[in-house]
N, C-alpha and C. Protein backbone atom coordinates (compact mmCIF):
# COMPACT_ATOMS: atom_id res chain seq x y z
N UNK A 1 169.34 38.68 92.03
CA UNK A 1 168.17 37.92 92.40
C UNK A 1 167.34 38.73 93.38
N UNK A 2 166.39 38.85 93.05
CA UNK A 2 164.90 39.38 94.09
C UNK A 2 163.84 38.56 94.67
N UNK A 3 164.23 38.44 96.02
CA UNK A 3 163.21 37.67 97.10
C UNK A 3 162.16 38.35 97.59
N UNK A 4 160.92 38.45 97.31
CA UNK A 4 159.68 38.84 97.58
C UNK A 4 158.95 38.09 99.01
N UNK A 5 158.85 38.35 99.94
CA UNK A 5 158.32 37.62 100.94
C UNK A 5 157.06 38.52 101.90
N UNK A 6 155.95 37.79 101.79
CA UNK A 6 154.55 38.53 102.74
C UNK A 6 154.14 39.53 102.12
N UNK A 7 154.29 40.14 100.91
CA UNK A 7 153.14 40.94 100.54
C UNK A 7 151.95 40.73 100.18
N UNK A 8 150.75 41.24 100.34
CA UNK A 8 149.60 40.85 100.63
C UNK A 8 148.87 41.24 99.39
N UNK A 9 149.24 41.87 98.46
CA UNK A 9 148.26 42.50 97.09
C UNK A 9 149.10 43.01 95.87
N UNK A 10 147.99 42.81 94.99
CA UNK A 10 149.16 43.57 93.69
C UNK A 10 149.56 42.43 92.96
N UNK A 11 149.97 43.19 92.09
CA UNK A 11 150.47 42.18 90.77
C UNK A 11 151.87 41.47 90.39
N UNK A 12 152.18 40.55 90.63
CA UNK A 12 153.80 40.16 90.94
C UNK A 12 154.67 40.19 89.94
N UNK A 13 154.19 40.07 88.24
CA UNK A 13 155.43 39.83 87.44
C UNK A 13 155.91 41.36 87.36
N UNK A 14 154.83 41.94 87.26
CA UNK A 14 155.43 43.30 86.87
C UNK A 14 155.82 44.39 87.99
N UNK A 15 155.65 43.61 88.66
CA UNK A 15 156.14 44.79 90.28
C UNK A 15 157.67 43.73 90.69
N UNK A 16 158.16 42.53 90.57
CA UNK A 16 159.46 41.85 90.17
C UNK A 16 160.12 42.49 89.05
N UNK A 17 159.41 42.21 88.09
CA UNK A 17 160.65 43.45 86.92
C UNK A 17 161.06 44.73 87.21
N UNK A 18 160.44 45.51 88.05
CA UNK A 18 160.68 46.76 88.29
C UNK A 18 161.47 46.88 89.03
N UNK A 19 161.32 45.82 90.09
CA UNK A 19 162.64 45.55 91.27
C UNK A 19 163.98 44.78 90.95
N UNK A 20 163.62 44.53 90.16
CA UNK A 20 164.94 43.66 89.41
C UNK A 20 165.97 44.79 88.57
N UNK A 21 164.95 45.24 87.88
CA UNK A 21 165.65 46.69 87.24
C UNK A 21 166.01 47.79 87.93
N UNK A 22 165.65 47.76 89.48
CA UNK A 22 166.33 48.91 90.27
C UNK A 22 165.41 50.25 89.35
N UNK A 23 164.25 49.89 89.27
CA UNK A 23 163.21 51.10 88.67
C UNK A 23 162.55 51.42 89.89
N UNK A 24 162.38 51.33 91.00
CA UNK A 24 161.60 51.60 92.30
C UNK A 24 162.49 51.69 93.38
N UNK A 25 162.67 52.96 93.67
CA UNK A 25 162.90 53.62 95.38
C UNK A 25 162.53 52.45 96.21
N UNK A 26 163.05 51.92 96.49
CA UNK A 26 162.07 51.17 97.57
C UNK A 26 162.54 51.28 99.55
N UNK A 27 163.51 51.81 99.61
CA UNK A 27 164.23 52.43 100.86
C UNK A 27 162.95 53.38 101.84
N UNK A 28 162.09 54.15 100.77
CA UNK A 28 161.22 54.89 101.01
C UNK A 28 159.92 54.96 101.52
N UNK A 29 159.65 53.26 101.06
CA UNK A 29 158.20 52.56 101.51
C UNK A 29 158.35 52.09 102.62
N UNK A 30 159.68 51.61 103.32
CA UNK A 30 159.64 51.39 104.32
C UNK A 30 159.24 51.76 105.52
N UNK A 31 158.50 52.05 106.46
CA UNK A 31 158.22 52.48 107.81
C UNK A 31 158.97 52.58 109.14
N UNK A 32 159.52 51.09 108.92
CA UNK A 32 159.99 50.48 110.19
C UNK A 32 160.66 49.48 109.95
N UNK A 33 161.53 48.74 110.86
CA UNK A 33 162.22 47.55 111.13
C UNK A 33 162.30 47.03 112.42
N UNK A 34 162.08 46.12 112.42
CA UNK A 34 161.86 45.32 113.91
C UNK A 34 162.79 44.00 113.59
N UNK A 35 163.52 42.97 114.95
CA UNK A 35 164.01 42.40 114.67
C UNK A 35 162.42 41.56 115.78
N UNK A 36 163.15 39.88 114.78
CA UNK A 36 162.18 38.76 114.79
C UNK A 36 161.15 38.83 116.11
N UNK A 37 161.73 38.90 117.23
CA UNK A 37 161.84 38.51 117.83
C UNK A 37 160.49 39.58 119.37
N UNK A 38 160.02 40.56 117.92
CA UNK A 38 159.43 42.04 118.55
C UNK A 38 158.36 41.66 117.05
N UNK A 39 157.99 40.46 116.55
CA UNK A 39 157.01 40.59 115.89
C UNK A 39 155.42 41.02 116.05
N UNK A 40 155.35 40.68 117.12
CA UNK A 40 153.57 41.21 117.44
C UNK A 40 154.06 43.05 117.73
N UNK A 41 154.63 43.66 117.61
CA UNK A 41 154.87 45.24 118.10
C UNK A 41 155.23 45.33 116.62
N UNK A 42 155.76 44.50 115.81
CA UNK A 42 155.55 45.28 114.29
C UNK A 42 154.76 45.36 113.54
N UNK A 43 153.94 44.17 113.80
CA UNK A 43 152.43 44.26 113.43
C UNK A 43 151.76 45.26 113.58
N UNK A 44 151.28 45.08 115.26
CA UNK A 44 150.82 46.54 115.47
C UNK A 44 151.32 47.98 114.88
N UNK A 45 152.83 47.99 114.69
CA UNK A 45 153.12 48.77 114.02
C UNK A 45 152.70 49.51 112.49
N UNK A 46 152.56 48.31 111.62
CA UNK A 46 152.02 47.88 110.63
C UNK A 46 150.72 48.25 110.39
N UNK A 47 149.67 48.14 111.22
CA UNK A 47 148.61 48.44 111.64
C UNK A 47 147.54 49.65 111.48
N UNK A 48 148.98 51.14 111.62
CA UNK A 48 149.33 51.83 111.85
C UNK A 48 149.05 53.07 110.90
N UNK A 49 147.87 54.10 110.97
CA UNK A 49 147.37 54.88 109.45
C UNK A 49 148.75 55.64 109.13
N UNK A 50 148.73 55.80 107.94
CA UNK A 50 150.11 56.12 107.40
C UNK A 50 151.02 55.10 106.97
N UNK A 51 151.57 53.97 107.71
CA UNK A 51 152.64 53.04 107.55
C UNK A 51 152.29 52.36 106.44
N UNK A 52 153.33 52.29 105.07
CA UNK A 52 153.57 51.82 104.35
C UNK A 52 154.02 49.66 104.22
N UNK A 53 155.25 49.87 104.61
CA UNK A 53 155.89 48.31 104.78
C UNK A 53 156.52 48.62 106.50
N UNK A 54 156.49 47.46 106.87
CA UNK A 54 157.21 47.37 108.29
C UNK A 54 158.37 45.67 107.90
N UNK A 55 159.44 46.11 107.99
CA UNK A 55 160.21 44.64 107.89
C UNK A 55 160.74 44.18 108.99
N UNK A 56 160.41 42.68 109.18
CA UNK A 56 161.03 42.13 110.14
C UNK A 56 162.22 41.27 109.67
N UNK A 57 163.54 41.64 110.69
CA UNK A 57 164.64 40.90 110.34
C UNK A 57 164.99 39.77 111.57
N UNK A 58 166.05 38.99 111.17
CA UNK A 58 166.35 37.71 112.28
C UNK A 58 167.10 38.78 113.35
């Protein structure tokens, strides 16, 4: 199962199949990780020319 949460653009069935199929790197898009609790500093992070995804965890 693949949980998609806060992305902002793009096309969903076919960017879900790709992730479902383990067809996309996705380790790589990542930027950053922040836990919950440091959300306005991942934003800004986010913000950020270059930065791809920034994830926030609990």
């Amino acid at each position: 199962m693949v949980s998609v949460i806060g992305s902002r653009c793009g096309r969903f069935a076919p960017a879900l199949d790709l992730l479902g199929r383990n067809a996309v790197a996705v380790d790589g898009l990542i930027s950053d990780e922040y836990p919950l609790v440091d959300g306005l500093r991942a934003m800004e992070r986010a913000a950020a020319p270059g930065v791809l995804k920034v994830l926030l965890r609990p």
